[in-house]
Protein backbone atom coordinates (compact mmCIF):
# COMPACT_ATOMS: atom_id res chain seq x y z
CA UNK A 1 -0.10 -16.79 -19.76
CA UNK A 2 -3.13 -14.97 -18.00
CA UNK A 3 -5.20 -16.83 -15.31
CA UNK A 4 -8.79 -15.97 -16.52
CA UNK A 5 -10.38 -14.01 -14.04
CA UNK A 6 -14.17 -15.52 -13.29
CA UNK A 7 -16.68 -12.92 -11.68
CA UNK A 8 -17.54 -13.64 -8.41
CA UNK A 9 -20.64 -13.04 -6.13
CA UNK A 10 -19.98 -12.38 -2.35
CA UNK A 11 -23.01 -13.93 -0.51
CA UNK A 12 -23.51 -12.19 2.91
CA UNK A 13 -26.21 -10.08 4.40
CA UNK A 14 -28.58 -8.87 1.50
CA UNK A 15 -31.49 -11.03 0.47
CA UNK A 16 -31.38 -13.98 -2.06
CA UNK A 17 -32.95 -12.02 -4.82
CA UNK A 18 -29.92 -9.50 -4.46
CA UNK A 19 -27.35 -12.02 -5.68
CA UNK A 20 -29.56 -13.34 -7.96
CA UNK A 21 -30.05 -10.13 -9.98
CA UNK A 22 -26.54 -10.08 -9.59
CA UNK A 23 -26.10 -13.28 -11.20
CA UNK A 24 -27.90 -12.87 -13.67
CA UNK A 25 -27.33 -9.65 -15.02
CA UNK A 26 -23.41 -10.62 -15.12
CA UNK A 27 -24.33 -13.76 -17.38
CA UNK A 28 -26.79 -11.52 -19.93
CA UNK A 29 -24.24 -9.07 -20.34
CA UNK A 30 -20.66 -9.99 -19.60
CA UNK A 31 -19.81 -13.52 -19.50
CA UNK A 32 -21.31 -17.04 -19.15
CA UNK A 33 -19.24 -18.64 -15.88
CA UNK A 34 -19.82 -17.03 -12.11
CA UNK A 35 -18.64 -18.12 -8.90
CA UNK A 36 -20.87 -17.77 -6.02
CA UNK A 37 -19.06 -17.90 -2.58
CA UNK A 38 -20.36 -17.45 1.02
CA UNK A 39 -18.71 -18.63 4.40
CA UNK A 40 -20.74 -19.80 7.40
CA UNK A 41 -23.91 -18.91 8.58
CA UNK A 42 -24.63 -17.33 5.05
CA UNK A 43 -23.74 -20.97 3.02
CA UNK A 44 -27.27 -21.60 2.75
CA UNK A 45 -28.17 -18.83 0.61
CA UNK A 46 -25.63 -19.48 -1.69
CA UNK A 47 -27.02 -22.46 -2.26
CA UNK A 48 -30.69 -20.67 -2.25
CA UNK A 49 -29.31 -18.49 -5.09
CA UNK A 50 -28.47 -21.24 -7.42
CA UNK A 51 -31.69 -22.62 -7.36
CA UNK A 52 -33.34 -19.85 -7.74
CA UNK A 53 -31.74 -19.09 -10.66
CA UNK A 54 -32.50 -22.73 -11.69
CA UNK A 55 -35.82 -22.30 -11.38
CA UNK A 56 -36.87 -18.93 -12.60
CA UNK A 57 -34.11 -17.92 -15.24
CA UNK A 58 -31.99 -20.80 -16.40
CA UNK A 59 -33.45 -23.95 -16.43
CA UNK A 60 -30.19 -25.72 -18.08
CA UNK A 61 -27.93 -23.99 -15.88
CA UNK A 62 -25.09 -25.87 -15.11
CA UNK A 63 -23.21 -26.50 -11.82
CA UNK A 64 -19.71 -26.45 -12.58
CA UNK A 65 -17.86 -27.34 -9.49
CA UNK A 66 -18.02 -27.12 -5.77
CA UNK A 67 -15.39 -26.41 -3.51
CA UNK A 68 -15.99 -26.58 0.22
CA UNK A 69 -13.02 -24.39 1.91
CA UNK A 70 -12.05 -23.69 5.53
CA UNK A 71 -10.70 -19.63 5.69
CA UNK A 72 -8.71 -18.48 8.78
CA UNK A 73 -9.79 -15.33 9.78
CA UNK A 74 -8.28 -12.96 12.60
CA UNK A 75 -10.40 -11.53 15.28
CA UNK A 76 -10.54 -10.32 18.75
CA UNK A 77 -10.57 -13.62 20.41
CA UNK A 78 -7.32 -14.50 17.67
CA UNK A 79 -7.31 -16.89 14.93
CA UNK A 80 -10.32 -19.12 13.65
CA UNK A 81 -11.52 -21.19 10.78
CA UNK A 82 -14.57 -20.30 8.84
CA UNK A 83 -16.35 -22.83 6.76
CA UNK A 84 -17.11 -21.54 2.76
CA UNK A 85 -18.64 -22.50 -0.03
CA UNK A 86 -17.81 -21.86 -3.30
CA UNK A 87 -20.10 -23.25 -5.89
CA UNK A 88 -19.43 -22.60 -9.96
CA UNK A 89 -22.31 -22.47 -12.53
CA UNK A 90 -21.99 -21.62 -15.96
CA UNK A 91 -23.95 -21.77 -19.45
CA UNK A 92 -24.12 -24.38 -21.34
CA UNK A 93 -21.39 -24.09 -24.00
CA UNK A 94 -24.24 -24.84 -26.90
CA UNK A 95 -26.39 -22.19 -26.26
CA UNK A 96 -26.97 -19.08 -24.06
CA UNK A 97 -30.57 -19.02 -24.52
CA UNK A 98 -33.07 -17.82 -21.85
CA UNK A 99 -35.49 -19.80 -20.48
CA UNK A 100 -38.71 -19.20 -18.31
């Protein structure tokens, strides 16, 4: 059996409205569940995203789950743990209806 595969959003250097459009062009075309992820200094805007999307495009969004993760990554000074966030919003299963 297949793993579903959930679209995710890579939170990093663009502006908030850049993930949101990404967001929410995903969910009015393709699909009702996306995972929004950023690591460190950029957790914030992950977090910026969702409500944004709250406020000005789905006002019964749902928050899924959220996973708070620790990644190693490799760099010149050797091995380190970043700090990431991984938050999961979806639809509501009764409805897919636009709001705002």
């Amino acid at each position: 059996m297949k793993k579903e595969e959930i679209f995710t959003v890579k939170v990093g250097a663009k502006k908030v409205w850049s993930y949101v459009t990404a967001v929410v062009t995903h969910m009015n075309t393709s699909g009702d569940k996306v995972v929004i992820r950023a690591r460190g200094r950029n957790i914030y805007k992950a977090v910026e995203v969702v409500n944004a999307i709250k406020r000005s495009f789905y006002t019964d969004l749902v928050i899924d789950k959220v996973n708070i993760v620790s990644d190693k990554v490799i760099t010149s000074k050797g091995e380190t743990k970043i700090s990431a966030i991984e938050i999961v919003v979806k639809l509501p299963s009764e409805g897919r209806g636009k709001e705002g």
